[in-house]
PDB file of N, CA and C in Angstrom:
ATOM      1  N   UNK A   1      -9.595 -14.213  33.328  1.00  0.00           N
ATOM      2  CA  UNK A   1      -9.641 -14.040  31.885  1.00  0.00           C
ATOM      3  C   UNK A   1      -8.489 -13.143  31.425  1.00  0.00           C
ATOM      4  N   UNK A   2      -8.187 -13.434  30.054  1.00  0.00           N
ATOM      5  CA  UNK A   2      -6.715 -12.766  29.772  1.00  0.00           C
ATOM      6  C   UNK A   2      -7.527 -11.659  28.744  1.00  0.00           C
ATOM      7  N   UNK A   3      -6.522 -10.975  27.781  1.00  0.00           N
ATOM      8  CA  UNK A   3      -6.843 -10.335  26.591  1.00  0.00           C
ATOM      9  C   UNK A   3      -5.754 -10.828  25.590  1.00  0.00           C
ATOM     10  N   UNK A   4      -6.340 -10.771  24.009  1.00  0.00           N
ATOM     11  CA  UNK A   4      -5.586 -11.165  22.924  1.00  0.00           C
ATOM     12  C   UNK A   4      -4.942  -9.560  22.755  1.00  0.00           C
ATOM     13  N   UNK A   5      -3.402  -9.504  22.206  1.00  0.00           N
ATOM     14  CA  UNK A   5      -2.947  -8.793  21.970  1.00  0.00           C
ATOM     15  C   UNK A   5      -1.923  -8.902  20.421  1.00  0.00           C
ATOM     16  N   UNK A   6      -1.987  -7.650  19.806  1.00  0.00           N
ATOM     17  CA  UNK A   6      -1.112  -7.604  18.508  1.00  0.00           C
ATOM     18  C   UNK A   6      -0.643  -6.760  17.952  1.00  0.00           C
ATOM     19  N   UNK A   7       0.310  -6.821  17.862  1.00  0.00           N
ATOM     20  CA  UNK A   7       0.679  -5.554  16.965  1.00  0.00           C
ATOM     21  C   UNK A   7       1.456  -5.498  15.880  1.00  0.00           C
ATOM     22  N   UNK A   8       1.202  -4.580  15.068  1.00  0.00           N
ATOM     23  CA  UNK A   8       1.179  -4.368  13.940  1.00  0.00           C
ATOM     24  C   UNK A   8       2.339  -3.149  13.775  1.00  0.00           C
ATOM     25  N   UNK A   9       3.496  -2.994  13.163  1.00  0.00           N
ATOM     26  CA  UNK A   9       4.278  -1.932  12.881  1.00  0.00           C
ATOM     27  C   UNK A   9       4.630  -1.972  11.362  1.00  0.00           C
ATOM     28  N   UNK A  10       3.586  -0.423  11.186  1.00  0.00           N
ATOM     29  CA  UNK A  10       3.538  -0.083   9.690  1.00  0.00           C
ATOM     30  C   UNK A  10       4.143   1.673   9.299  1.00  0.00           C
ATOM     31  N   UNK A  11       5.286   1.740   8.653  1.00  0.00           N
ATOM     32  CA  UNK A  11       5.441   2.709   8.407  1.00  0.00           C
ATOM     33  C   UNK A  11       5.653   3.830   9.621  1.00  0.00           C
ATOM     34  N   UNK A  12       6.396   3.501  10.640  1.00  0.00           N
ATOM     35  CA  UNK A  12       6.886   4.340  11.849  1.00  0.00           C
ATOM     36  C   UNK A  12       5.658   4.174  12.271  1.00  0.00           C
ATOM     37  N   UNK A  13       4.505   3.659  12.421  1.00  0.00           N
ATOM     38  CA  UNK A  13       3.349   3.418  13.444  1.00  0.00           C
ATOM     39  C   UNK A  13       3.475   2.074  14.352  1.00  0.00           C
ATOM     40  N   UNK A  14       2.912   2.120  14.952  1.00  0.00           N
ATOM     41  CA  UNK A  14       2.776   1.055  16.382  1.00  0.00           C
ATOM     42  C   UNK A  14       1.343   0.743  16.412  1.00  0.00           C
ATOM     43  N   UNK A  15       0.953  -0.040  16.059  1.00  0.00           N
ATOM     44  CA  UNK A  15      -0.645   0.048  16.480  1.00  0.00           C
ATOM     45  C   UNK A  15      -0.826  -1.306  17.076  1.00  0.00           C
ATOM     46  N   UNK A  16      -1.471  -0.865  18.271  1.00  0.00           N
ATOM     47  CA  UNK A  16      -2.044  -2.604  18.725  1.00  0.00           C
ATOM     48  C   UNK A  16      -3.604  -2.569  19.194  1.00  0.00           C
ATOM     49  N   UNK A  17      -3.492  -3.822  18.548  1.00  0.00           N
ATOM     50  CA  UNK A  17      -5.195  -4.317  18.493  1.00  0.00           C
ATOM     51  C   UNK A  17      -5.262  -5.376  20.202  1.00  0.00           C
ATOM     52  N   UNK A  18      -5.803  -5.323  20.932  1.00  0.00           N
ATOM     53  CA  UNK A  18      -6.404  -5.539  21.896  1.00  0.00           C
ATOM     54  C   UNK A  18      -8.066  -6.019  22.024  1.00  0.00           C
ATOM     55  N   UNK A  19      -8.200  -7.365  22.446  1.00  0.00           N
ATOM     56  CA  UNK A  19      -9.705  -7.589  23.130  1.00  0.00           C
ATOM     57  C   UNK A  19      -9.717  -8.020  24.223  1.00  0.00           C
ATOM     58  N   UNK A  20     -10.553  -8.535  24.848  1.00  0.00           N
ATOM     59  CA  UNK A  20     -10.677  -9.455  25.898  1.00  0.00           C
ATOM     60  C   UNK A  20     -10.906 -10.737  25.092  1.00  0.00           C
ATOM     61  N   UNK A  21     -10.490 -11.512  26.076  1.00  0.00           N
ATOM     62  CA  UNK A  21     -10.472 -13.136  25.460  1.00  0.00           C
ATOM     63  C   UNK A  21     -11.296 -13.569  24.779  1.00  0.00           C
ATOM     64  N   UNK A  22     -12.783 -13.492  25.595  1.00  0.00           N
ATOM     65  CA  UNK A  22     -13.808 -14.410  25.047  1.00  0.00           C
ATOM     66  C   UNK A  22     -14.860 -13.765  24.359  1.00  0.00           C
ATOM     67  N   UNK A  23     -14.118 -12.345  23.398  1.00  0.00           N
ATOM     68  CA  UNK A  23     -15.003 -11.705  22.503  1.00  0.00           C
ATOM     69  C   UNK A  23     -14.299 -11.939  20.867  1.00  0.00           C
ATOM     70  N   UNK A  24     -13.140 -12.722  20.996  1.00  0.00           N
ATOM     71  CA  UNK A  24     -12.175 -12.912  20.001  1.00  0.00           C
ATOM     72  C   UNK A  24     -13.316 -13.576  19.081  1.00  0.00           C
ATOM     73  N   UNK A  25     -13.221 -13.506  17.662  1.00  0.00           N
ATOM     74  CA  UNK A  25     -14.109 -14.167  16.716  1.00  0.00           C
ATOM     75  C   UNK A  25     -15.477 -13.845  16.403  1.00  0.00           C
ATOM     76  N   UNK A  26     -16.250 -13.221  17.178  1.00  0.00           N
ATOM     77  CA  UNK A  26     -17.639 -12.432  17.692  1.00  0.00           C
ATOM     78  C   UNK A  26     -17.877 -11.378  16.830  1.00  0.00           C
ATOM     79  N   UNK A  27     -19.225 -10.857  16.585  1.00  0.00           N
ATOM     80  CA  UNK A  27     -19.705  -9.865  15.746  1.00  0.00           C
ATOM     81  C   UNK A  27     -20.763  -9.245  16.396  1.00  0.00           C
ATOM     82  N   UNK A  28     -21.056  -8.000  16.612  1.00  0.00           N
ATOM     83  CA  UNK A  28     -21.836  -7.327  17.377  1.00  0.00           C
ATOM     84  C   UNK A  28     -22.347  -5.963  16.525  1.00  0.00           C
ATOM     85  N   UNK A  29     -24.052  -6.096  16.586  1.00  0.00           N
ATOM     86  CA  UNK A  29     -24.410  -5.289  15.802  1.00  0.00           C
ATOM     87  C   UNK A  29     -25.352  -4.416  17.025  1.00  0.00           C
ATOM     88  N   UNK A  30     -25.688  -3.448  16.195  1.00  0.00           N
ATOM     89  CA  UNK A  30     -26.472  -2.722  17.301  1.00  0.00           C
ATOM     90  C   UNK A  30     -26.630  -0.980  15.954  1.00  0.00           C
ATOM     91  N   UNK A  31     -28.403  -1.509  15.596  1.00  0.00           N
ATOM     92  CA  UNK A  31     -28.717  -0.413  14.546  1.00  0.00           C
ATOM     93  C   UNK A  31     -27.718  -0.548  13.383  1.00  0.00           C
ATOM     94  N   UNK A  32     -27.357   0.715  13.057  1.00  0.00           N
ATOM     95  CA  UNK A  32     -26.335   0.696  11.676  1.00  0.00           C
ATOM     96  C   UNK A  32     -24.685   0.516  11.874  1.00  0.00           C
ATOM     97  N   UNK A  33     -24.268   0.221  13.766  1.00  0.00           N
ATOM     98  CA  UNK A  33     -22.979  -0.123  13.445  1.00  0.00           C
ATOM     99  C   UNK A  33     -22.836  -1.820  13.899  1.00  0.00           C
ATOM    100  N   UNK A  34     -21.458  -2.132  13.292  1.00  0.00           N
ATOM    101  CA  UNK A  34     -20.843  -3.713  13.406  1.00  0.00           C
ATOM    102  C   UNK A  34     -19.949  -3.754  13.665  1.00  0.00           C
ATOM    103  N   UNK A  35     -19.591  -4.250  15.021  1.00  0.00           N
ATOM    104  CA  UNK A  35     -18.395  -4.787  15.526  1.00  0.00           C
ATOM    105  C   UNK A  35     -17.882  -6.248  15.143  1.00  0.00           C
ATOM    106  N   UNK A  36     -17.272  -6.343  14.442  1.00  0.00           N
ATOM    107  CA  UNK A  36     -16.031  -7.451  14.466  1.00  0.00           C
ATOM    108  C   UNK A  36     -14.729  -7.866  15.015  1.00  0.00           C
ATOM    109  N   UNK A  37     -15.126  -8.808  15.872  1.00  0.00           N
ATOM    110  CA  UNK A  37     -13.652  -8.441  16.510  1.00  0.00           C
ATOM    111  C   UNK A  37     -13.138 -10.003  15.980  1.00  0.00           C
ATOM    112  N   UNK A  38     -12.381 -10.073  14.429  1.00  0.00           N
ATOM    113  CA  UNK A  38     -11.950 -10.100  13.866  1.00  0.00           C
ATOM    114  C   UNK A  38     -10.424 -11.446  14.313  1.00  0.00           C
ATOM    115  N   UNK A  39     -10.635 -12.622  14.655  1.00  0.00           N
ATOM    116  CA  UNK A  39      -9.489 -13.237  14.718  1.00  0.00           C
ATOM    117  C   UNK A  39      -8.210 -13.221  14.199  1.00  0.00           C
ATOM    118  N   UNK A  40      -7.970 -12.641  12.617  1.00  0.00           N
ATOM    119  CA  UNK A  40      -6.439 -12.438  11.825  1.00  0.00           C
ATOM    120  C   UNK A  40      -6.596 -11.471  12.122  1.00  0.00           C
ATOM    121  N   UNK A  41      -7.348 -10.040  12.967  1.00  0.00           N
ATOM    122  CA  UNK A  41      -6.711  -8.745  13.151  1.00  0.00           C
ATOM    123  C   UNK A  41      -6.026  -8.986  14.844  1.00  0.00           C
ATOM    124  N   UNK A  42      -7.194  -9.119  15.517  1.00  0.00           N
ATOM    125  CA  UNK A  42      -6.650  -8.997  17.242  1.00  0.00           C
ATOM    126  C   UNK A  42      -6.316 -10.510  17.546  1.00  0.00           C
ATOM    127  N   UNK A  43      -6.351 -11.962  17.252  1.00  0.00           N
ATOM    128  CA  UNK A  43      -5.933 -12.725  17.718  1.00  0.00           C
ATOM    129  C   UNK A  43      -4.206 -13.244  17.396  1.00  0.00           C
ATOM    130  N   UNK A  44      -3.915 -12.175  18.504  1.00  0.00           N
ATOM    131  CA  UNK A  44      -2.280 -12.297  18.524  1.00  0.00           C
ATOM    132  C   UNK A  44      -1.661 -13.211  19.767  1.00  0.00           C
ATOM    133  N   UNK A  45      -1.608 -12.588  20.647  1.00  0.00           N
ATOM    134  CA  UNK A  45      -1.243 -13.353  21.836  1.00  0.00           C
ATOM    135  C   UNK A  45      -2.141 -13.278  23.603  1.00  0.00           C
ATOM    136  N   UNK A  46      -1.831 -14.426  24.176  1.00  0.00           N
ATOM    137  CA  UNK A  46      -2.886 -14.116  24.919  1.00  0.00           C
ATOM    138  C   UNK A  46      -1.750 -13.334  26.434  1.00  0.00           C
ATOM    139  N   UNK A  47      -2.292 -12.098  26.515  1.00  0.00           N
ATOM    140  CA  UNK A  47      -1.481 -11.835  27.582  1.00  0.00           C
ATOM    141  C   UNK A  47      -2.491 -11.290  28.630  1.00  0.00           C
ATOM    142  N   UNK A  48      -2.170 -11.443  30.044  1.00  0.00           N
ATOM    143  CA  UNK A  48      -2.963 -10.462  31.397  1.00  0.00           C
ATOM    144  C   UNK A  48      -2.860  -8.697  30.949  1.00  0.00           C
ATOM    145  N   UNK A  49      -4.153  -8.731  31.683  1.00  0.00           N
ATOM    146  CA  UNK A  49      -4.721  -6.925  30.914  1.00  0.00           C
ATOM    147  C   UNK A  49      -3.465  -6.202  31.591  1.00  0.00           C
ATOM    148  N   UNK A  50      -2.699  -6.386  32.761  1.00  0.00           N
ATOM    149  CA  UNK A  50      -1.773  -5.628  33.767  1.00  0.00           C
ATOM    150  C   UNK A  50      -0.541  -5.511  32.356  1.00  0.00           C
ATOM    151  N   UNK A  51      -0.115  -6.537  31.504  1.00  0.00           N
ATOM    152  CA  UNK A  51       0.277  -6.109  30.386  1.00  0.00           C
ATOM    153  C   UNK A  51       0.801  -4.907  29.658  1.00  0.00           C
ATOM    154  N   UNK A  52      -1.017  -4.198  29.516  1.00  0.00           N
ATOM    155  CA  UNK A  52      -1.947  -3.222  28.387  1.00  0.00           C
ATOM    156  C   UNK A  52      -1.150  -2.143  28.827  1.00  0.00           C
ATOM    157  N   UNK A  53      -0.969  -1.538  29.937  1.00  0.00           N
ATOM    158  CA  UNK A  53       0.286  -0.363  29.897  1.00  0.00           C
ATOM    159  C   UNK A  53       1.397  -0.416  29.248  1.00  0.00           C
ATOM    160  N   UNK A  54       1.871  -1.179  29.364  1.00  0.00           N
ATOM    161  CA  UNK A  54       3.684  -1.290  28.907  1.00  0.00           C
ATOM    162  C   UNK A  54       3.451  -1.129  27.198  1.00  0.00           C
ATOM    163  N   UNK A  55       2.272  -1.986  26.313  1.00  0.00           N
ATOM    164  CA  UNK A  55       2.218  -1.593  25.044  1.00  0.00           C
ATOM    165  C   UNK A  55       1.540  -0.222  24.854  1.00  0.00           C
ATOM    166  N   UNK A  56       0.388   0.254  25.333  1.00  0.00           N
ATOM    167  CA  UNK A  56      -0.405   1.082  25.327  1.00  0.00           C
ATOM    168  C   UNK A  56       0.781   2.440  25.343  1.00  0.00           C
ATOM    169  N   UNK A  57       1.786   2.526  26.200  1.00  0.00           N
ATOM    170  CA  UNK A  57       3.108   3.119  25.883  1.00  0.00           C
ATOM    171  C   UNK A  57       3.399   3.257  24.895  1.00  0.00           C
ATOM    172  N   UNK A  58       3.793   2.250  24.069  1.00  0.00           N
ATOM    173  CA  UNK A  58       5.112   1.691  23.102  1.00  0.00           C
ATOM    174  C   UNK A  58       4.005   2.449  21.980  1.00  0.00           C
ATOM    175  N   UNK A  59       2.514   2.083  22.340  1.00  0.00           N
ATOM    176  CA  UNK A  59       1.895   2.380  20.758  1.00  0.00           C
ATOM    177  C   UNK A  59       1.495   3.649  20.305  1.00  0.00           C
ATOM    178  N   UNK A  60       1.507   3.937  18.956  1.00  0.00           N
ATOM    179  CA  UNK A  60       0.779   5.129  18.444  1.00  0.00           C
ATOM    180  C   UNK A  60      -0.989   5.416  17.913  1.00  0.00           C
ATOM    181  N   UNK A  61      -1.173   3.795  18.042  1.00  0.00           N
ATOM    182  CA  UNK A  61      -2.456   3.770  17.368  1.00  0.00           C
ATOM    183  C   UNK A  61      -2.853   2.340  18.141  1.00  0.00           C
ATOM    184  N   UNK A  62      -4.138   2.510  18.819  1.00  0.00           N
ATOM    185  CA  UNK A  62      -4.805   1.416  19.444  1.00  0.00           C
ATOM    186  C   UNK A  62      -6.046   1.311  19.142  1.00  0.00           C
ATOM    187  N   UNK A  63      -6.546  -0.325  18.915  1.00  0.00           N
ATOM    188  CA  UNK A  63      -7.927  -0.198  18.899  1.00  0.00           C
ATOM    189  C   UNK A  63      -8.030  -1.299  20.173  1.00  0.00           C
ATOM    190  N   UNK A  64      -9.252  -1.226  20.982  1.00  0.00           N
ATOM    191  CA  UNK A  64      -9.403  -1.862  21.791  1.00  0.00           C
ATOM    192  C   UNK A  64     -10.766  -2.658  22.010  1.00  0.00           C
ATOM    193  N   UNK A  65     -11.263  -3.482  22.773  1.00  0.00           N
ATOM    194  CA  UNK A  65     -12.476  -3.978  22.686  1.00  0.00           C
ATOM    195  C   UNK A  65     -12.857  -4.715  23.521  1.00  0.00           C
ATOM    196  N   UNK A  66     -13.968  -4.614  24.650  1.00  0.00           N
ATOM    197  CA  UNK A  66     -14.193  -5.328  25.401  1.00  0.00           C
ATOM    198  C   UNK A  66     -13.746  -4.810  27.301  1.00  0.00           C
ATOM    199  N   UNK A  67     -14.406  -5.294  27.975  1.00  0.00           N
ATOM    200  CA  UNK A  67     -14.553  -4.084  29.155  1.00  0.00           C
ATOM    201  C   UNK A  67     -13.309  -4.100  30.044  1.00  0.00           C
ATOM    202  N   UNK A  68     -12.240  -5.615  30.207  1.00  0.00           N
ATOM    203  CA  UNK A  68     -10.902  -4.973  30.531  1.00  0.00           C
ATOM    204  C   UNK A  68     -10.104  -4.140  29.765  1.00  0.00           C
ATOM    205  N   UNK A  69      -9.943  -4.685  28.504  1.00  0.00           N
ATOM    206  CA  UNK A  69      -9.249  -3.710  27.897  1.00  0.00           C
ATOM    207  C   UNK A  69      -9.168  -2.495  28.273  1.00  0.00           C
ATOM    208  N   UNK A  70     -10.628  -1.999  27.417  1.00  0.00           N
ATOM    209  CA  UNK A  70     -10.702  -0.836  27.486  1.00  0.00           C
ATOM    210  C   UNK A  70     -10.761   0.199  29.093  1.00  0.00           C
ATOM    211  N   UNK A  71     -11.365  -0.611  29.677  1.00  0.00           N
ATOM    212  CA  UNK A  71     -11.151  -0.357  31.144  1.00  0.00           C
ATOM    213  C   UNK A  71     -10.119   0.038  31.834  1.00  0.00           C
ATOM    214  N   UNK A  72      -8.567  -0.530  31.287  1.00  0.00           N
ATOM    215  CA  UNK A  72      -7.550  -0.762  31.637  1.00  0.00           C
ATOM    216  C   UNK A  72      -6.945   0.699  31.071  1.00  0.00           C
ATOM    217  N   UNK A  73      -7.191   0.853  29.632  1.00  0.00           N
ATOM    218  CA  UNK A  73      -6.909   1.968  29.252  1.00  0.00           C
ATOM    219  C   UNK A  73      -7.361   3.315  29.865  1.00  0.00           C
ATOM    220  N   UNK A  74      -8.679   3.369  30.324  1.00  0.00           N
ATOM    221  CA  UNK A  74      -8.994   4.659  30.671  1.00  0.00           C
ATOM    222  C   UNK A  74      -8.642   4.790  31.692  1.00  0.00           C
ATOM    223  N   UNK A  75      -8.425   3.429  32.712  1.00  0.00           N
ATOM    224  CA  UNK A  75      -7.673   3.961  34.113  1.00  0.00           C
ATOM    225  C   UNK A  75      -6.495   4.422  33.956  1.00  0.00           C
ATOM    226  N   UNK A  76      -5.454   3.958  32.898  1.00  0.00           N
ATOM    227  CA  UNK A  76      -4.155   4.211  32.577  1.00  0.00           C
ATOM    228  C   UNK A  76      -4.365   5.948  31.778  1.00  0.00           C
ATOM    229  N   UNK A  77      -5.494   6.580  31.516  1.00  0.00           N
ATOM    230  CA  UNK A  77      -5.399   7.815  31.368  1.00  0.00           C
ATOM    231  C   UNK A  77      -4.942   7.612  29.600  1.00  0.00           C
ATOM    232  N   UNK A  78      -5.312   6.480  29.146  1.00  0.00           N
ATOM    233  CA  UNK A  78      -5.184   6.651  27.260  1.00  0.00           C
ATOM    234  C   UNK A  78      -6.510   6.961  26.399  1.00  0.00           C
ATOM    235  N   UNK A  79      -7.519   6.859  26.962  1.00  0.00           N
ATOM    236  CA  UNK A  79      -8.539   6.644  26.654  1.00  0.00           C
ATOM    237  C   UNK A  79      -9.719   7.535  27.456  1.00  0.00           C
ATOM    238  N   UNK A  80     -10.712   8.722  26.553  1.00  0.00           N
ATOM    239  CA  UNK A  80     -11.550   9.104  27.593  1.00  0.00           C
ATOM    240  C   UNK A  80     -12.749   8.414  27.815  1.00  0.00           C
ATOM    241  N   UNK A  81     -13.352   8.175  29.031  1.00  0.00           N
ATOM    242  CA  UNK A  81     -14.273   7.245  29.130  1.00  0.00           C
ATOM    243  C   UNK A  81     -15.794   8.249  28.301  1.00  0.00           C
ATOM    244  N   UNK A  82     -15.401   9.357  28.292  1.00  0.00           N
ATOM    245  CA  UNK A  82     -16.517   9.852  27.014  1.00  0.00           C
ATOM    246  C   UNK A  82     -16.785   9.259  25.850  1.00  0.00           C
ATOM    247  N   UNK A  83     -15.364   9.136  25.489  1.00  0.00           N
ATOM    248  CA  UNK A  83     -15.341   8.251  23.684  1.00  0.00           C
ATOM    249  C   UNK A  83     -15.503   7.127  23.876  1.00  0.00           C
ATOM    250  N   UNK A  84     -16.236   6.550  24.695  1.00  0.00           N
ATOM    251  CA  UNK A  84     -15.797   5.041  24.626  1.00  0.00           C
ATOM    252  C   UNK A  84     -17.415   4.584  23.405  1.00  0.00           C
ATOM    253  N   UNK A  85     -17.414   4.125  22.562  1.00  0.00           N
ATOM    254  CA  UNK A  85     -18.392   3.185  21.939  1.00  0.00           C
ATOM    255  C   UNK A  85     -18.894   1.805  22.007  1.00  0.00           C
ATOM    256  N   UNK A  86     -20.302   1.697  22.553  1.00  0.00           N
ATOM    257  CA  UNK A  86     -21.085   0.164  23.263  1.00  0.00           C
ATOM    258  C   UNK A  86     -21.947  -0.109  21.718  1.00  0.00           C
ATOM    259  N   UNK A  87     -21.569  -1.259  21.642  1.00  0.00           N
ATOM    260  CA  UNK A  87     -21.984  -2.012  20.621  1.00  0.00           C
ATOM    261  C   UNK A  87     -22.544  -3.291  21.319  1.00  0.00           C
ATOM    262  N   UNK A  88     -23.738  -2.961  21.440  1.00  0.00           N
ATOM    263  CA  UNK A  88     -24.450  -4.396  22.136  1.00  0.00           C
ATOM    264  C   UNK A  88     -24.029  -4.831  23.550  1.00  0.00           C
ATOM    265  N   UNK A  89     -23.913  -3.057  24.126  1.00  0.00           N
ATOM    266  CA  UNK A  89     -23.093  -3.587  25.500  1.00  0.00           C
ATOM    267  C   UNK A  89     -21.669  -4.029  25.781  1.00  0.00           C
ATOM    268  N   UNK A  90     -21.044  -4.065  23.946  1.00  0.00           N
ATOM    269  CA  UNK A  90     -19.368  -4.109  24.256  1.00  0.00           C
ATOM    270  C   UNK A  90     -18.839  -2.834  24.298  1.00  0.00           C
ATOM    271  N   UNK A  91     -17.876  -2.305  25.521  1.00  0.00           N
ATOM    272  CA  UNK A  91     -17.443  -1.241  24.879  1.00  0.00           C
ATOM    273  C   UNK A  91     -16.237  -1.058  23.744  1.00  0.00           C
ATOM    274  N   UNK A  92     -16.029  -0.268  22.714  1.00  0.00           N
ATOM    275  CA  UNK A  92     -14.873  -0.187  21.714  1.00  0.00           C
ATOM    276  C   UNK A  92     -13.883   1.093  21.752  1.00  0.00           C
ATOM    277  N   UNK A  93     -12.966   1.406  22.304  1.00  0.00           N
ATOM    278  CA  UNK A  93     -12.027   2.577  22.197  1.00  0.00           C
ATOM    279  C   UNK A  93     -11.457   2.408  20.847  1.00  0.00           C
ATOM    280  N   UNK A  94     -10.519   3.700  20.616  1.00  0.00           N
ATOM    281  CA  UNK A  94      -9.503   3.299  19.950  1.00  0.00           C
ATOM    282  C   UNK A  94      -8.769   4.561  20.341  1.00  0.00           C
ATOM    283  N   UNK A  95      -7.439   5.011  20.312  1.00  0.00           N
ATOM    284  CA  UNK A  95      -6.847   6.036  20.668  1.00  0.00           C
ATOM    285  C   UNK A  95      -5.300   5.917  19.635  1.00  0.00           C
ATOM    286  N   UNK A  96      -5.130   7.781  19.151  1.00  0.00           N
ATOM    287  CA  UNK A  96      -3.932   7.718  18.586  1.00  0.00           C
ATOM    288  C   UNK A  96      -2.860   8.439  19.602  1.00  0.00           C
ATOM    289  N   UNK A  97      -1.879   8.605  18.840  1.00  0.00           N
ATOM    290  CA  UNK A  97      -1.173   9.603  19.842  1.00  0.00           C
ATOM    291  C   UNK A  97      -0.870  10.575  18.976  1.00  0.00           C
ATOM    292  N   UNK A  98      -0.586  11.986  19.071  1.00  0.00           N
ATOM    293  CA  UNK A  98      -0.433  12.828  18.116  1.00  0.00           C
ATOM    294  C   UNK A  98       0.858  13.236  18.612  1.00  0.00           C
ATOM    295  N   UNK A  99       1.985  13.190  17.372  1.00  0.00           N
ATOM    296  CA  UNK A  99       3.574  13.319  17.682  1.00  0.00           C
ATOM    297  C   UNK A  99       3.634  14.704  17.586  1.00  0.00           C
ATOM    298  N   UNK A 100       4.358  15.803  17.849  1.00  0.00           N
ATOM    299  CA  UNK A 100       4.694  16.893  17.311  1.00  0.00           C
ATOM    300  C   UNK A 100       5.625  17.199  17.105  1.00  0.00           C
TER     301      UNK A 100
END
């Protein structure tokens, strides 16, 4: 399985949206929150999670979704596996980078 990848450069930001493949289009509720994982936001391109470093680099702002992704990230040390948020058993990161 691959992950959809995209990014978005707004105003000196980098942000890329990341899922795993086969959560693309899907909505996940669980109590008062809703996950959308949103086809015109994250369905960009389909690339292998081994990828997710080289952008996860480049970016300033990530949202992620789904258990390689995010998986990928916290092994890569972007993401703490504390913050991670399960929405029906998906997990959801998101991570900025703070410039100084």
């Amino acid at each position: 399985m691959k992950i959809y990848v995209k990014i978005y450069r707004i105003q000196g930001e980098v942000l890329l949206a990341a899922c795993d493949e086969e959560l693309l289009g899907k909505t996940f509720r669980e109590g008062e929150l809703k996950l959308e994982v949103k086809e015109r936001f994250y369905g960009g391109e389909l690339r292998e999670v081994e990828d997710l470093g080289g952008l996860l680099a480049e970016a300033t702002i990530a949202n992620l979704v789904g258990e390689r992704c995010v998986s990928k990230a916290i092994e890569l040390g972007y993401v703490d596996s504390e913050r991670v948020l399960y929405i029906e058993g998906i997990p959801h990161a998101q991570m900025a980078k703070l410039l100084w």
